[in-house]
N, C-alpha and C. Protein backbone atom coordinates (compact mmCIF):
# COMPACT_ATOMS: atom_id res chain seq x y z
N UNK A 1 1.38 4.10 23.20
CA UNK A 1 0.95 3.53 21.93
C UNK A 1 1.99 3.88 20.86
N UNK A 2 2.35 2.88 20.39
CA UNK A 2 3.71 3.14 18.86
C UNK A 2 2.78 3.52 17.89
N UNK A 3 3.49 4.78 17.44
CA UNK A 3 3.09 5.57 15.91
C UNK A 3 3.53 4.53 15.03
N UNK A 4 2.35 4.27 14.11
CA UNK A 4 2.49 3.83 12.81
C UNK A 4 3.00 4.60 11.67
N UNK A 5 3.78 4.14 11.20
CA UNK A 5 4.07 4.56 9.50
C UNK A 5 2.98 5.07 8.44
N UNK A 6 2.71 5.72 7.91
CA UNK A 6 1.81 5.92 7.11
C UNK A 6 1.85 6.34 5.79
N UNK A 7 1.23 5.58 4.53
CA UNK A 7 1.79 6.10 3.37
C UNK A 7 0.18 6.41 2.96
N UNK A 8 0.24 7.28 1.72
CA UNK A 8 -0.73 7.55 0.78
C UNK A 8 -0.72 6.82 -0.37
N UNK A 9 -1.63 6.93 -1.07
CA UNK A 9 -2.18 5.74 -2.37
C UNK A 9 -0.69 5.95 -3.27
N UNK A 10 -0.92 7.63 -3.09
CA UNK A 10 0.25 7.43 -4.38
C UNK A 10 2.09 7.35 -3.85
N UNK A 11 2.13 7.46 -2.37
CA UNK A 11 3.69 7.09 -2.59
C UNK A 11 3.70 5.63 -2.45
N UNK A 12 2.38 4.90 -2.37
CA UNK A 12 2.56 3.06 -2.67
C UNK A 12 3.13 3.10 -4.27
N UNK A 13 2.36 3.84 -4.63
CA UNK A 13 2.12 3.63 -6.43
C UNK A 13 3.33 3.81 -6.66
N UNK A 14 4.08 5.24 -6.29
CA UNK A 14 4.98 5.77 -6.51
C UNK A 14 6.40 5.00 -6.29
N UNK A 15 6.24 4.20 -5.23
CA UNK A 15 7.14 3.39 -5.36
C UNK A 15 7.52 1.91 -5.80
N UNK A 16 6.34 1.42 -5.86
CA UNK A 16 6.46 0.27 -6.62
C UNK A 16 6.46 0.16 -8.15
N UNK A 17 6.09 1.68 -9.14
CA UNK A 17 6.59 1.70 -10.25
C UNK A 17 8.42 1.80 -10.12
N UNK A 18 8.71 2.44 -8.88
CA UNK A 18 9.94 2.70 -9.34
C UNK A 18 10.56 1.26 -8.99
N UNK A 19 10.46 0.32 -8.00
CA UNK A 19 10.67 -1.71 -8.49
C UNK A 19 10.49 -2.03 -9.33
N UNK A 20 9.39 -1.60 -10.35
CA UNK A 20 9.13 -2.20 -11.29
C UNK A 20 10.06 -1.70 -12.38
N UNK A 21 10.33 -0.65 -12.43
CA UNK A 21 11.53 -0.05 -13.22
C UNK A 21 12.57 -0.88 -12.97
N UNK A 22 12.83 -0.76 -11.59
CA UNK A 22 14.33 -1.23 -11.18
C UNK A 22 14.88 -2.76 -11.63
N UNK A 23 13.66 -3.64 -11.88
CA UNK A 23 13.45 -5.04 -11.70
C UNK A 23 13.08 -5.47 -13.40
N UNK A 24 12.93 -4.58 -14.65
CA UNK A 24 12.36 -4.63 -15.27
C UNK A 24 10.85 -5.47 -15.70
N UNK A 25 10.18 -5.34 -14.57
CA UNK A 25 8.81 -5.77 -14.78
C UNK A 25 7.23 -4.85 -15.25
N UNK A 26 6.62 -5.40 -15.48
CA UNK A 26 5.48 -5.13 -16.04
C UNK A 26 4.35 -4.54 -15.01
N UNK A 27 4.46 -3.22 -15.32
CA UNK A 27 3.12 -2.59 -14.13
C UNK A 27 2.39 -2.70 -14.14
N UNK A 28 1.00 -3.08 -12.82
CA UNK A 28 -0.06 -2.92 -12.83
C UNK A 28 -0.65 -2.14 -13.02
N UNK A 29 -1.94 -2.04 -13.39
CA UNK A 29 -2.86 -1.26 -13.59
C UNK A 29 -3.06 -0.14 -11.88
N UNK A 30 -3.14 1.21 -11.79
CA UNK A 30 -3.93 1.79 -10.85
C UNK A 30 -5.30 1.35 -9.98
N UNK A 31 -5.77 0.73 -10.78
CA UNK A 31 -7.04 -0.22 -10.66
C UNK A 31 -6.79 -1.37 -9.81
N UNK A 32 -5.89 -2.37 -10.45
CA UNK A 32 -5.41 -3.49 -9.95
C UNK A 32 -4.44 -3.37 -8.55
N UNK A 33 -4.04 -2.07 -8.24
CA UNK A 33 -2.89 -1.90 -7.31
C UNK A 33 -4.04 -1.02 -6.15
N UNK A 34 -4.91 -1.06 -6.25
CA UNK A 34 -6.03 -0.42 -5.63
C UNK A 34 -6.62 -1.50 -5.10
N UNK A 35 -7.56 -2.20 -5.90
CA UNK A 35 -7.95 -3.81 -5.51
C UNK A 35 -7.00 -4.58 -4.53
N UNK A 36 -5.54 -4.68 -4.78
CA UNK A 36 -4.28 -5.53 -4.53
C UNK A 36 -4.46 -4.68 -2.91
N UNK A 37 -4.70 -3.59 -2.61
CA UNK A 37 -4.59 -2.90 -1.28
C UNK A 37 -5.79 -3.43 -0.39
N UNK A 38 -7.01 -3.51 -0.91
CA UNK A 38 -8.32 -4.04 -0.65
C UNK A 38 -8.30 -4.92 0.09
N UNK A 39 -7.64 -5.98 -0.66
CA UNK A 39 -7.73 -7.39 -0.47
C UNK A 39 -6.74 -7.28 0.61
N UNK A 40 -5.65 -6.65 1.04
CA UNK A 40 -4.47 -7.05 2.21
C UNK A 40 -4.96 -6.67 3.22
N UNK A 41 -5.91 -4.96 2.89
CA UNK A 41 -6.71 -4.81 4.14
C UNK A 41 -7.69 -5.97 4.83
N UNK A 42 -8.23 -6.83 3.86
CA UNK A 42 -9.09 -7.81 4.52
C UNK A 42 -8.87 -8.98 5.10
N UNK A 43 -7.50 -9.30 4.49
CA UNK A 43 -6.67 -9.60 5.60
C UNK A 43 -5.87 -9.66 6.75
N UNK A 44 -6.45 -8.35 6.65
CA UNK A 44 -5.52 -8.23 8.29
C UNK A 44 -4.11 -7.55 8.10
N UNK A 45 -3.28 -7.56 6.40
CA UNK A 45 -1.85 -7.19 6.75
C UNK A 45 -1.55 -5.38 6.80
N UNK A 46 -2.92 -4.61 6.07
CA UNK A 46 -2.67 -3.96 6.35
C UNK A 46 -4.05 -2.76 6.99
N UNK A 47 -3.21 -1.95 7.58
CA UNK A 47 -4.90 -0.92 7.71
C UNK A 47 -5.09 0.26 7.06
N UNK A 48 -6.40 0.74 6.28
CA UNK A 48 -6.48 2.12 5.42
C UNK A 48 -7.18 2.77 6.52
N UNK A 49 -6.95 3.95 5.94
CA UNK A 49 -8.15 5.25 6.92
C UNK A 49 -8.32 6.37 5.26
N UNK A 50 -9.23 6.62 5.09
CA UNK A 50 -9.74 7.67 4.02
C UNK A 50 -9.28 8.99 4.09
N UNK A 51 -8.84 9.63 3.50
CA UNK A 51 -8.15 10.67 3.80
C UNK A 51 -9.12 11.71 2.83
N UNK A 52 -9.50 12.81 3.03
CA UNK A 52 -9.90 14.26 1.82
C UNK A 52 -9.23 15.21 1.88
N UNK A 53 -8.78 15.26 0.53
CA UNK A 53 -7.44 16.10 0.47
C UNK A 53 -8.12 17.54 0.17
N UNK A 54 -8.20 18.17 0.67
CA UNK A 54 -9.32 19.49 -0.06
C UNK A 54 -9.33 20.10 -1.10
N UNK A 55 -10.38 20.16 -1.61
CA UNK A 55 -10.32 20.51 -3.06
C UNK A 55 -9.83 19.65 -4.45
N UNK A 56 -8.89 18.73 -3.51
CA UNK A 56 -7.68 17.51 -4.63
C UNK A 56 -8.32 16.21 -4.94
N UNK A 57 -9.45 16.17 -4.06
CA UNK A 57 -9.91 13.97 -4.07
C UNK A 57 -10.03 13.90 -2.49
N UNK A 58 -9.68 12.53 -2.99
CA UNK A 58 -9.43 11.86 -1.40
C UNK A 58 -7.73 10.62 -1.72
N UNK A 59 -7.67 10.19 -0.47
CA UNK A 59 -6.16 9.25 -0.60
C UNK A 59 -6.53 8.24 0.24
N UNK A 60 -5.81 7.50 0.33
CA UNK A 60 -6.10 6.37 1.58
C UNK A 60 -4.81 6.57 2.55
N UNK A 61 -5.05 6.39 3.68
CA UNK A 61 -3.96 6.34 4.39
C UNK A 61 -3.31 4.89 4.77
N UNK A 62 -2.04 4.70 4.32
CA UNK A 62 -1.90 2.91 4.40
C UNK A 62 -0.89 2.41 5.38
N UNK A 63 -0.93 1.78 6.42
CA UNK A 63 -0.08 1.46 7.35
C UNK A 63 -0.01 -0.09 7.86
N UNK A 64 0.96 -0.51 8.08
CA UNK A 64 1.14 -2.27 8.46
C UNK A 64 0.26 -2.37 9.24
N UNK A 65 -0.53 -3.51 9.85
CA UNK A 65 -0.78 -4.02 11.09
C UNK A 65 0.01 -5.44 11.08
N UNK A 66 1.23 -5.63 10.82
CA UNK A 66 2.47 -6.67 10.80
C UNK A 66 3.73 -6.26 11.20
N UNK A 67 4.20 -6.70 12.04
CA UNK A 67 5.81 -6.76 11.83
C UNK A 67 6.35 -6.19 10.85
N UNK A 68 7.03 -5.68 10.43
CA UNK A 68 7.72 -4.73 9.07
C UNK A 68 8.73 -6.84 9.24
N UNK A 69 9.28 -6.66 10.13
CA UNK A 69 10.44 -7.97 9.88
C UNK A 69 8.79 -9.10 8.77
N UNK A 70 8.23 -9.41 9.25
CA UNK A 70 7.34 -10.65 8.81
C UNK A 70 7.02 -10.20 7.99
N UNK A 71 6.79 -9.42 6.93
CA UNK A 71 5.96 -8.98 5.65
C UNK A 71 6.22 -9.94 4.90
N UNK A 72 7.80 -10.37 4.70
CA UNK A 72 7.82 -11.37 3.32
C UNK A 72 7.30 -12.93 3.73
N UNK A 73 7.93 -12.65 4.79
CA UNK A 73 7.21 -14.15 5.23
C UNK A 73 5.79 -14.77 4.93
N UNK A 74 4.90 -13.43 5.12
CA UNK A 74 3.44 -13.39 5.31
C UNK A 74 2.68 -13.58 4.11
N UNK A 75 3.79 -12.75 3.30
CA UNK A 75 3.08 -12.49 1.70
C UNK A 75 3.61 -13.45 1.20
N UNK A 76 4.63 -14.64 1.23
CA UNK A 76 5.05 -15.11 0.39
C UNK A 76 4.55 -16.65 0.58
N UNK A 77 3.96 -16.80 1.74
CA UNK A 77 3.40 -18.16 2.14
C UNK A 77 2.13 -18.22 1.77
């Protein structure tokens, strides 16, 4: 079985402020980039697992169920 990649809520966050820096665009809300994860999970592009960080919260754990090659393809059609 191939190991998946796995990110947490905040190195998504973490890195797509820093595109948005890079690109000079306008950031979403935490809220909206939360929702925006929701919705890909229910599609199929990606999969969460709940994570409890002890004592800290909780995180999501976020990993493709796509091709890394097909992402733009997928998202952009």
């Amino acid at each position: 079985m191939e190991m998946k990649e796995k990110f947490s809520t905040g190195q998504v966050l973490s890195g797509y402020y820093v595109l948005c820096e890079d690109n000079s665009c306008k950031k979403l809300s935490h809220t909206r980039i939360s929702q925006l994860i929701s919705e890909h999970e229910m599609l199929g592009i990606i999969n969460t697992r709940l994570k409890t960080i002890g004592g800290h919260g909780k995180t999501r754990l976020i990993s493709l169920n796509i091709p890394k090659d097909r992402v733009e393809t997928i998202l952009c059609s």
